[in-house]
Protein backbone atom coordinates (compact mmCIF):
# COMPACT_ATOMS: atom_id res chain seq x y z
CA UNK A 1 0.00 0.00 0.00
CA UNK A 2 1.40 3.40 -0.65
CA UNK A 3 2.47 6.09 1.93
CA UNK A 4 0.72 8.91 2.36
CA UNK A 5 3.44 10.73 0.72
CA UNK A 6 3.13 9.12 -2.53
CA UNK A 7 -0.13 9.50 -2.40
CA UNK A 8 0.29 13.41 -2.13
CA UNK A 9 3.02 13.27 -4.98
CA UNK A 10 0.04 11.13 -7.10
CA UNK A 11 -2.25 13.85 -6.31
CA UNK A 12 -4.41 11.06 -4.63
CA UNK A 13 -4.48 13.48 -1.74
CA UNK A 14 -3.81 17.34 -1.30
CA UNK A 15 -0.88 19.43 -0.32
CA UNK A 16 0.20 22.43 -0.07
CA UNK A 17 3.19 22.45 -2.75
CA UNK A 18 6.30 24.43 -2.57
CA UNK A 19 8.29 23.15 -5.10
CA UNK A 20 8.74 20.31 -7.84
CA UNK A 21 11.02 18.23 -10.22
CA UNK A 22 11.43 14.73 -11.58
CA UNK A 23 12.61 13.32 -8.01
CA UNK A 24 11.35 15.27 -5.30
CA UNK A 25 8.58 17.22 -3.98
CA UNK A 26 8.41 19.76 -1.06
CA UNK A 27 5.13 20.56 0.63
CA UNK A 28 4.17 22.06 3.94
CA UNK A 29 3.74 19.78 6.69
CA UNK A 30 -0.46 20.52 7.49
CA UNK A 31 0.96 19.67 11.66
CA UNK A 32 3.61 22.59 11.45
CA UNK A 33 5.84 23.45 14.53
CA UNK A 34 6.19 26.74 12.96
CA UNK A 35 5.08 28.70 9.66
CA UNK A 36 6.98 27.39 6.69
CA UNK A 37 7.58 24.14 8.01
CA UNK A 38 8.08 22.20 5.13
CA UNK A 39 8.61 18.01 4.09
CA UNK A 40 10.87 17.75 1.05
CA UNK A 41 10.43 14.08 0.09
CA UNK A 42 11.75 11.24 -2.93
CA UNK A 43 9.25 10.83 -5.06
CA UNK A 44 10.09 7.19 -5.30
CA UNK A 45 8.75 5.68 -1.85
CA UNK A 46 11.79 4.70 0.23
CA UNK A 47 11.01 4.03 4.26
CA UNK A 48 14.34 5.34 5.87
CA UNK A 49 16.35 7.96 5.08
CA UNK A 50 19.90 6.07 4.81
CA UNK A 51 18.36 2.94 2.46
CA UNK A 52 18.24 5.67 -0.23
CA UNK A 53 20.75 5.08 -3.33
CA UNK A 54 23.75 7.74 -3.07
CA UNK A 55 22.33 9.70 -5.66
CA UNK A 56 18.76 10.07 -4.37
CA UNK A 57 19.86 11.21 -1.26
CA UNK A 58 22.74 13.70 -2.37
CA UNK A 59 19.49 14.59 -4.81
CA UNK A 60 17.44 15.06 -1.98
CA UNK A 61 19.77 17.31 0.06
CA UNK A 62 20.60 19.29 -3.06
CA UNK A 63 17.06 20.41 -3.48
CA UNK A 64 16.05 20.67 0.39
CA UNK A 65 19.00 23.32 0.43
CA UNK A 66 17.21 25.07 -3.33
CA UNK A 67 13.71 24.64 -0.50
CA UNK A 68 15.70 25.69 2.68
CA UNK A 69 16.76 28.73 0.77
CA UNK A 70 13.13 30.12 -0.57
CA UNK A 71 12.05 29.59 3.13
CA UNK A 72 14.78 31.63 4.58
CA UNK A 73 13.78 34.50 1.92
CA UNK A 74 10.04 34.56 2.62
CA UNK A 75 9.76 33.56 6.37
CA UNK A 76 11.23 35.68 9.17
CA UNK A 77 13.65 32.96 11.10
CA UNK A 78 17.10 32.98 12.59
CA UNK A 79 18.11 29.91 10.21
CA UNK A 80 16.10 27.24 9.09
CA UNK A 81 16.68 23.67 10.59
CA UNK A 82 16.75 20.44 9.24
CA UNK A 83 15.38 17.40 11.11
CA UNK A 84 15.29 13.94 9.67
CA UNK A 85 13.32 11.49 12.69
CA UNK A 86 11.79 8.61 9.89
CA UNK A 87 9.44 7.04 12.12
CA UNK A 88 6.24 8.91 11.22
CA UNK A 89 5.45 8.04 7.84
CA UNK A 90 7.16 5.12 6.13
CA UNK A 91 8.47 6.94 3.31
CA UNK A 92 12.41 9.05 3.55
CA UNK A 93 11.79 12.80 4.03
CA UNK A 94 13.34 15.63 5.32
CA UNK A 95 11.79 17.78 7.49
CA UNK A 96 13.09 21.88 7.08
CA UNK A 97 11.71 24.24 9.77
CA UNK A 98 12.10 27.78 9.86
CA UNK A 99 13.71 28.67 13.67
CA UNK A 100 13.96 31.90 15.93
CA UNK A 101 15.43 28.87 18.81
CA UNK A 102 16.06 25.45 19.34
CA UNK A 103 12.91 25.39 21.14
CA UNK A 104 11.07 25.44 18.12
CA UNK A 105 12.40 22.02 16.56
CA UNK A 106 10.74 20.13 19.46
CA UNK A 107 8.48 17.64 18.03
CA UNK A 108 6.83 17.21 21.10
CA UNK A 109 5.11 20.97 21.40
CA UNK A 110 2.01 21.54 20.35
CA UNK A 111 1.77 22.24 16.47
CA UNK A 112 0.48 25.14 15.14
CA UNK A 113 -3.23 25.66 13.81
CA UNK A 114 -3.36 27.01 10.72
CA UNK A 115 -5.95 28.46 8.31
CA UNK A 116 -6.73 27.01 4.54
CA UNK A 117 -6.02 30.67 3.88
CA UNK A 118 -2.83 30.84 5.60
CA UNK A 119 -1.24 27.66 4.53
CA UNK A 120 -2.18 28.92 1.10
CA UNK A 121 -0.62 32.16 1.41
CA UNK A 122 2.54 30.81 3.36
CA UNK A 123 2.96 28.06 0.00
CA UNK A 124 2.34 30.55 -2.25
CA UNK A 125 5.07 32.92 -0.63
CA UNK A 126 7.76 29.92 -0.77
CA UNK A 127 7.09 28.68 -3.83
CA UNK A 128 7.61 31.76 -5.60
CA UNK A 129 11.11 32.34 -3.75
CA UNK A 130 12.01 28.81 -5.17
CA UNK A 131 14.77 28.83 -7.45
């Protein structure tokens, strides 16, 4: 059965996009720990992180950075993290999230509550920093 994530890069199920290729796809995370938290994923479904070919992952980390970049443009942070825990959803992804503090890469804090209108605007925003 496929992960959630391929079903988002199928279109099976929504997201808000931020950016696109052949190989990967970076969306904000709808459970954010802060605005512009983003998952930058393989298209091709892969559980963990480290079973990824050397390509696909140097792939991957060369277009979280193009992702990392657009969200340190658009969203007011002190540096935008990177987090890779795995154990969510079976399926390798990245997980990039803008930061003022450490503090604010705690998975265990409550997320954030969002708007349709707001995660719009916050994709949207990203997106068109992409490069």
């Amino acid at each position: 059965m496929a992960s959630i994530f391929t079903k988002i890069v199928q279109g099976e199920i929504p997201s808000y996009k931020i950016a696109e290729d052949d190989n990967y796809y970076a969306f904000l995370d709808i459970f954010p720990l802060a605005k512009g938290h983003t998952l930058v994923i393989p298209k091709k479904e892969i559980d963990y992180l480290f079973d990824l070919d050397d390509e696909t992952l140097s792939g991957l980390n060369v277009f979280a950075k193009r992702v990392a970049k657009a969200i340190d443009k658009t969203i007011e942070c002190k540096r935008v993290g990177v987090v890779v825990l795995g154990l969510e959803v079976p399926h390798a992804h990245i997980h990039l999230i803008p930061l003022q503090s450490e503090a604010d890469a705690c998975f265990s804090k409550p997320k954030l509550k969002l708007s349709e209108e707001e995660f719009k605007e916050i994709a949207e925003k990203i997106s068109s920093a992409f490069e």
